[in-house]
Protein backbone atom coordinates (compact mmCIF):
# COMPACT_ATOMS: atom_id res chain seq x y z
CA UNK A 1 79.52 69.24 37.70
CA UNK A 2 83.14 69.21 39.14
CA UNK A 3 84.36 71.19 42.03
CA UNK A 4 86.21 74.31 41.69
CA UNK A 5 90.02 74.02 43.33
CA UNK A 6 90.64 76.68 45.67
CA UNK A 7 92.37 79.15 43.67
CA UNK A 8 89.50 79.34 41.67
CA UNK A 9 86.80 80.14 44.84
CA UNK A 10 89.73 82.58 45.87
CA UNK A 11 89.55 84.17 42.54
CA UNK A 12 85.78 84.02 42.47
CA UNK A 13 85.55 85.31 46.07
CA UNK A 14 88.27 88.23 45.30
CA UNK A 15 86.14 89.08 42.39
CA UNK A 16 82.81 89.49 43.77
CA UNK A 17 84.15 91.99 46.60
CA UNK A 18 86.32 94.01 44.08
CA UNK A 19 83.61 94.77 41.10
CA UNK A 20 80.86 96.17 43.34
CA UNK A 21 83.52 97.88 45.75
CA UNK A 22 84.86 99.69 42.42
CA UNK A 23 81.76 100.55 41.12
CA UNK A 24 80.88 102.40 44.13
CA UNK A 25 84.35 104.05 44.54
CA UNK A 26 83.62 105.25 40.84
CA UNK A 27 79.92 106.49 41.61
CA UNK A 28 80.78 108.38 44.70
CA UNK A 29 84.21 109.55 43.16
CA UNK A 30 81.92 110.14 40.50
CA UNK A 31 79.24 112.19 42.34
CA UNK A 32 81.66 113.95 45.07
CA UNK A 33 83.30 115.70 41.80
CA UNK A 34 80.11 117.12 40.80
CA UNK A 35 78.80 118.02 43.43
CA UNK A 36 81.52 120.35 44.37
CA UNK A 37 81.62 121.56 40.63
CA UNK A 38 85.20 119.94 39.50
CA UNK A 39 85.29 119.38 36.05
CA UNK A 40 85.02 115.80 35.52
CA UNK A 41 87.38 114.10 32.14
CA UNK A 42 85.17 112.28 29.81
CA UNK A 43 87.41 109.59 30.31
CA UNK A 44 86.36 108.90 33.78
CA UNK A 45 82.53 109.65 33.39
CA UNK A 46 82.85 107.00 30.48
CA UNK A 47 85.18 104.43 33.18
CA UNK A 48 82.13 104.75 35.75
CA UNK A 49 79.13 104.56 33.92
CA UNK A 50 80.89 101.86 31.82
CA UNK A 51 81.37 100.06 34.87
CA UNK A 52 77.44 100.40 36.55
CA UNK A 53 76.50 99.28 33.07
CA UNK A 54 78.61 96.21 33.07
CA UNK A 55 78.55 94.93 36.72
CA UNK A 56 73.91 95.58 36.14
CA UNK A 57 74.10 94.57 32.85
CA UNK A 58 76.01 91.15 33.50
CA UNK A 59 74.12 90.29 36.53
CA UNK A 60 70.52 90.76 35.31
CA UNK A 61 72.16 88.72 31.97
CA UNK A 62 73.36 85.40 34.32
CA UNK A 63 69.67 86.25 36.41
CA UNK A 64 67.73 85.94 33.35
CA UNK A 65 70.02 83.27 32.31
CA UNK A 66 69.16 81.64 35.27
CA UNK A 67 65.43 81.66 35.32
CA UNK A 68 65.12 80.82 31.71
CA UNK A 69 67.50 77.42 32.46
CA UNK A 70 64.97 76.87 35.19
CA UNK A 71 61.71 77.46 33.30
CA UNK A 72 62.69 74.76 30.99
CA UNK A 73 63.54 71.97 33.22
């Protein structure tokens, strides 16, 4: 397996603070609007939930992925 250069672990580093830290900007964005009864576009429900779905969705995908590579061996 070859070594990542550095731009790449900057890029994977920036990336792993900014996806959860947007998720849960969205979900409390999200959740303060309802709360005190603003009406929320369906554009921006659809932006959140999109995102819980995708940053859950593609980590229990590369988890399974994971544990199924490591059953096999």
């Amino acid at each position: 397996m070859e070594k990542e250069t550095i731009s790449e672990g900057v890029v994977n580093i920036f990336r792993g603070l900014t996806r959860p830290a947007l998720t849960f900007w969205g979900l409390v964005s999200w959740t303060m609007m309802h709360i005190n009864g603003i009406e929320i576009p369906d554009t921006f429900t659809w932006l959140v939930w999109g995102m819980v779905v995708w940053w859950f969705g593609d980590r229990t995908w590369l988890k399974l992925k994971t544990m199924r590579g490591k059953g096999e061996n």
